[in-house]
Protein backbone atom coordinates (compact mmCIF):
# COMPACT_ATOMS: atom_id res chain seq x y z
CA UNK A 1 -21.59 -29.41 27.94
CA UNK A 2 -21.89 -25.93 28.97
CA UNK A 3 -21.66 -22.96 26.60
CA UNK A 4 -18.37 -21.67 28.01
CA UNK A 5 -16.98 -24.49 27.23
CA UNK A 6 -18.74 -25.53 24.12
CA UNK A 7 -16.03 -25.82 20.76
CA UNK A 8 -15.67 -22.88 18.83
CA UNK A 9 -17.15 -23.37 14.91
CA UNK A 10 -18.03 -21.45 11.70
CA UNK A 11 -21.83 -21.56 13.30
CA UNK A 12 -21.16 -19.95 16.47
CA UNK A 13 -19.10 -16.90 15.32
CA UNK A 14 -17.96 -14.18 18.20
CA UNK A 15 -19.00 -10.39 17.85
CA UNK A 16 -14.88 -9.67 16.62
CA UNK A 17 -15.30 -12.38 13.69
CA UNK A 18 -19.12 -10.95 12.79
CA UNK A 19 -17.34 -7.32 13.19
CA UNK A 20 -14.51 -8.92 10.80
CA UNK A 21 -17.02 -9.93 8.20
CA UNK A 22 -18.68 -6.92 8.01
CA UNK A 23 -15.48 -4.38 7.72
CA UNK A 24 -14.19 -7.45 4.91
CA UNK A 25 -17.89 -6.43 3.12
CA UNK A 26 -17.41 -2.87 3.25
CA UNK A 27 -13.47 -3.09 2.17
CA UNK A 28 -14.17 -5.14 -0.56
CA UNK A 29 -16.88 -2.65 -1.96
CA UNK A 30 -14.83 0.17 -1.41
CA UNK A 31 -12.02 -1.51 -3.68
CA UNK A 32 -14.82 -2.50 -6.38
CA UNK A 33 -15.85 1.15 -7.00
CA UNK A 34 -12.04 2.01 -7.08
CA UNK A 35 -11.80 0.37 -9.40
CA UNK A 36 -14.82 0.72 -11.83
CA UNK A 37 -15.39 4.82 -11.20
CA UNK A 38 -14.23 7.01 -14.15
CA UNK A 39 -13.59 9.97 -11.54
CA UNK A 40 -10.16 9.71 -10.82
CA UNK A 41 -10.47 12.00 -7.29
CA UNK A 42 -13.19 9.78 -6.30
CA UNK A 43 -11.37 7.06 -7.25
CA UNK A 44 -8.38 8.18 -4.53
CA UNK A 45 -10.84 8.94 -1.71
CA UNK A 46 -12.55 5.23 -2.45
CA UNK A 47 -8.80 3.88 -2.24
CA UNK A 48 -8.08 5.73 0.98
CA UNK A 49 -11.55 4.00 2.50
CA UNK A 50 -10.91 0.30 0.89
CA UNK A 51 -7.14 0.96 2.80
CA UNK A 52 -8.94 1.88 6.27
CA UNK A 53 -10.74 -1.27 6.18
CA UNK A 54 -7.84 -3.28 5.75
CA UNK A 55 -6.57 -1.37 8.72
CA UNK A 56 -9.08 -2.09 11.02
CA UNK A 57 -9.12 -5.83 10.14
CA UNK A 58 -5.64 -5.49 11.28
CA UNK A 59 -6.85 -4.23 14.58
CA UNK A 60 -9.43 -7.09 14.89
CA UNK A 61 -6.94 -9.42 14.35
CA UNK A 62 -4.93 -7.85 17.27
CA UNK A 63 -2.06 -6.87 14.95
CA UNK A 64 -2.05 -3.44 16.09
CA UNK A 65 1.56 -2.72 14.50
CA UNK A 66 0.40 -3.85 11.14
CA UNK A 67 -2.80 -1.64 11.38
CA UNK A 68 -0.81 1.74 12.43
CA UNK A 69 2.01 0.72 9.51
CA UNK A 70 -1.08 0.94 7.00
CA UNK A 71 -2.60 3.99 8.12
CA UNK A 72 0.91 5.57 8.05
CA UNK A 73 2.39 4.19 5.23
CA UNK A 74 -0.41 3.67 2.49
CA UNK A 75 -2.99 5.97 4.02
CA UNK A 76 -1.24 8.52 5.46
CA UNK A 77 1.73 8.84 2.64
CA UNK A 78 0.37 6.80 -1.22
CA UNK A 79 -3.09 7.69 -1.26
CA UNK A 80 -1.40 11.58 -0.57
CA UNK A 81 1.12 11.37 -2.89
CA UNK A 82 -1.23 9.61 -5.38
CA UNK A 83 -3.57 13.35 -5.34
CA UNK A 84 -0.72 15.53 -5.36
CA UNK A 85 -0.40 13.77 -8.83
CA UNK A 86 -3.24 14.14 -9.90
CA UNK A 87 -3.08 17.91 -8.99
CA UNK A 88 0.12 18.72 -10.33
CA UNK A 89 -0.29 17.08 -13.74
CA UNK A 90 -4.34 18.94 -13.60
CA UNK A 91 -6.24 15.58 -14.27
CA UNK A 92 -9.90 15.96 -14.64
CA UNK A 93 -11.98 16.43 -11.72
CA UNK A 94 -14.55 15.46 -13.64
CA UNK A 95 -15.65 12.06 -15.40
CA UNK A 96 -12.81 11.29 -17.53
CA UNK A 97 -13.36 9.11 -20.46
CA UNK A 98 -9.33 7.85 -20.56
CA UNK A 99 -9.81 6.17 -17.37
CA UNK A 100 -11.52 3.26 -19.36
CA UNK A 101 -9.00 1.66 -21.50
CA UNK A 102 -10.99 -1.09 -23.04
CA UNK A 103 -9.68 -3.56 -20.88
CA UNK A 104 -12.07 -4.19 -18.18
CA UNK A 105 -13.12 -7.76 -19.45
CA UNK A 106 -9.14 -8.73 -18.81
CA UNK A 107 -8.37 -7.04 -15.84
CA UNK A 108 -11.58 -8.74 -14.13
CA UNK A 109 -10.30 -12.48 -15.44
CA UNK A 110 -6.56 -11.72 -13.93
CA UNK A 111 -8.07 -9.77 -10.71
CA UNK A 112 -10.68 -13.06 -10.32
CA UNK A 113 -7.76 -15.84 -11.29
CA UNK A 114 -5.46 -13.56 -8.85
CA UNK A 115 -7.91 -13.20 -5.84
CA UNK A 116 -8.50 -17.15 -6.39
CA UNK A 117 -5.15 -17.99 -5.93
CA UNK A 118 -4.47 -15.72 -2.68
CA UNK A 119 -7.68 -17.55 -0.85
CA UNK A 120 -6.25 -20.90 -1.63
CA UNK A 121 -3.29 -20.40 -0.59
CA UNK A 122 -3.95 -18.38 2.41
CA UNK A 123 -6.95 -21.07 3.58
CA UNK A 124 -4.65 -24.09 3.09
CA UNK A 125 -2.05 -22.43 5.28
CA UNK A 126 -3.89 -21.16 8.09
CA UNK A 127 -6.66 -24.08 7.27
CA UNK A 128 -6.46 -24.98 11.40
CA UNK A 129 -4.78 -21.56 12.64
CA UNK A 130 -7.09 -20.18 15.22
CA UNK A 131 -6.29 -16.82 16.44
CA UNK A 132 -6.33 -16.29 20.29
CA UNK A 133 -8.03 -13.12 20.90
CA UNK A 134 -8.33 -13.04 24.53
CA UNK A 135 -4.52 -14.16 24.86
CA UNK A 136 -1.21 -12.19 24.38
CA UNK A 137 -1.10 -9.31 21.32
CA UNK A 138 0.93 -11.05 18.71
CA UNK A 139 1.08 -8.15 16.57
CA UNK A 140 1.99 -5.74 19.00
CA UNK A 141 4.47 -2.94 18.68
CA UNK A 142 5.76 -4.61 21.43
CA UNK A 143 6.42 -7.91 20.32
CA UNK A 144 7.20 -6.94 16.45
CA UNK A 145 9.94 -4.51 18.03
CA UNK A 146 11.04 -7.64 19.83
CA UNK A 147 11.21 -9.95 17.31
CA UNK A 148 13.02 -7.33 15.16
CA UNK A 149 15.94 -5.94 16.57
CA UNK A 150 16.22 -9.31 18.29
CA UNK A 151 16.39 -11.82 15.46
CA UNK A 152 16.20 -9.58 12.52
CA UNK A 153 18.64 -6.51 13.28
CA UNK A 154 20.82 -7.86 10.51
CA UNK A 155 18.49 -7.60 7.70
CA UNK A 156 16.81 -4.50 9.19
CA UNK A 157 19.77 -2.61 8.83
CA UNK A 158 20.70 -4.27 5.53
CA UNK A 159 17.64 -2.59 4.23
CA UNK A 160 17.98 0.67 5.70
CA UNK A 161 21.93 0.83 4.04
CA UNK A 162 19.60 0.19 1.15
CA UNK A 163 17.30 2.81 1.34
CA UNK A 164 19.91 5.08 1.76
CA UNK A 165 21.75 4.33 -0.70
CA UNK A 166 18.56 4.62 -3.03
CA UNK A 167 17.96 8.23 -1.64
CA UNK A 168 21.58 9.48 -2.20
CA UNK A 169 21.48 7.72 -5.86
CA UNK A 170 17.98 9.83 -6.39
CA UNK A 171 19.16 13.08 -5.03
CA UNK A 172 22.49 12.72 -7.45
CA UNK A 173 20.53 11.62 -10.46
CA UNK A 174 18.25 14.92 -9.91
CA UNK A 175 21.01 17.32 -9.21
CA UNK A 176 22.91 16.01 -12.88
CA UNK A 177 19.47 16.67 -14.60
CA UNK A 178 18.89 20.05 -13.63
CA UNK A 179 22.70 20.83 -14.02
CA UNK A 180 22.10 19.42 -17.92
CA UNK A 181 18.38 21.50 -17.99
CA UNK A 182 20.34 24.35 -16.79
CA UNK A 183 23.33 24.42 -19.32
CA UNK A 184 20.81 23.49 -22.02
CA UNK A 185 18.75 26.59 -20.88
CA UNK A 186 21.86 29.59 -21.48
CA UNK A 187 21.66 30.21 -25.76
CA UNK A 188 25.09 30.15 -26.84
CA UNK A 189 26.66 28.60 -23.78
CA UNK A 190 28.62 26.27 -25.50
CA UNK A 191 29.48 28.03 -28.60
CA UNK A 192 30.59 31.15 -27.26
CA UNK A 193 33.58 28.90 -25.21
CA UNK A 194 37.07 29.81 -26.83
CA UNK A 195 38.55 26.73 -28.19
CA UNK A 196 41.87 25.14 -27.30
CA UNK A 197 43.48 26.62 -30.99
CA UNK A 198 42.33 29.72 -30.22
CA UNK A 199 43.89 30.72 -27.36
């Protein structure tokens, strides 16, 4: 048997599944110190590198849609919106003592018993899934559009009603609690109203 056609096995990995590995090392140890430094801005800027990684297994695994979605969406707009927080309320820059709650041996029993249950269940469901890397992009924007707004237009624009809704509910709820702020805000601006017996 030659080696082109020789079966493909855990002991003869390709330079994409050794590249895989490697990025799954680095991702992993980016969301350990995320999760065990006291400095909260280092802690973002960790977050933003353990969320790369996940991005470019997503591009090893030739789901390019998924990777962009990621960079865009968790990158490009949480990990943001996570240090304009932390700006606007003036957190430490510092080592902050708060950031340890007392709680680490818990969190690392649920994050083990958590992380246990994701790897079983994602092994026995792809147990014998072998991804074809030299074939067709299944995770194309291509073939995700497809697949969308071919069988899924329904629910897509289910969700976006949704999210609409959602943003006009927001927007409403914000405008009545500045109104309130604002009335609260003028001394005397409900006592100095004439009542109905004295006009």
């Amino acid at each position: 048997m030659s080696p082109a056609t020789a079966p493909h096995g855990f002991l003869s990995p390709t330079g994409v599944e050794i590249a895989f590995v490697l990025v799954g090392l680095v991702t992993f140890g980016a969301a350990l110190v995320t999760v065990t430094t006291r400095q909260l801005v280092h802690a973002a800027l960790w977050l933003v590198m353990a969320l790369g990684g996940l991005a470019v297994e997503y591009l090893l695994l030739t789901a390019e849609f998924i990777a962009w979605v990621q960079v865009l969406i968790y990158v490009g707009s949480v990990v943001v919106l996570l240090l304009f927080g932390l700006m606007l309320t003036r957190a430490p820059i510092g080592r902050s003592p708060d950031a340890d709650s007392g709680n680490r041996w818990a969190a690392l029993v649920v994050a083990v018993a958590a992380a246990a249950a994701l790897v079983w269940v994602v092994v026995d469901a792809f147990r014998a899934t072998w991804i074809d890397l030299d074939g067709t992009a299944a995770g194309s924007a291509k073939v995700t559009g497809a697949s969308l707004f071919q069988h899924w237009v329904l629910p897509f624009e289910a969700l976006s009603v949704l999210l609409l809704a959602a943003l006009v509910g927001a927007i409403a709820l914000s405008r009545k609690a500045k109104a309130d702020r604002a009335a609260a805000d003028i001394p005397g601006a409900r006592s100095d109203r004439p009542t109905e017996g004295a006009r």
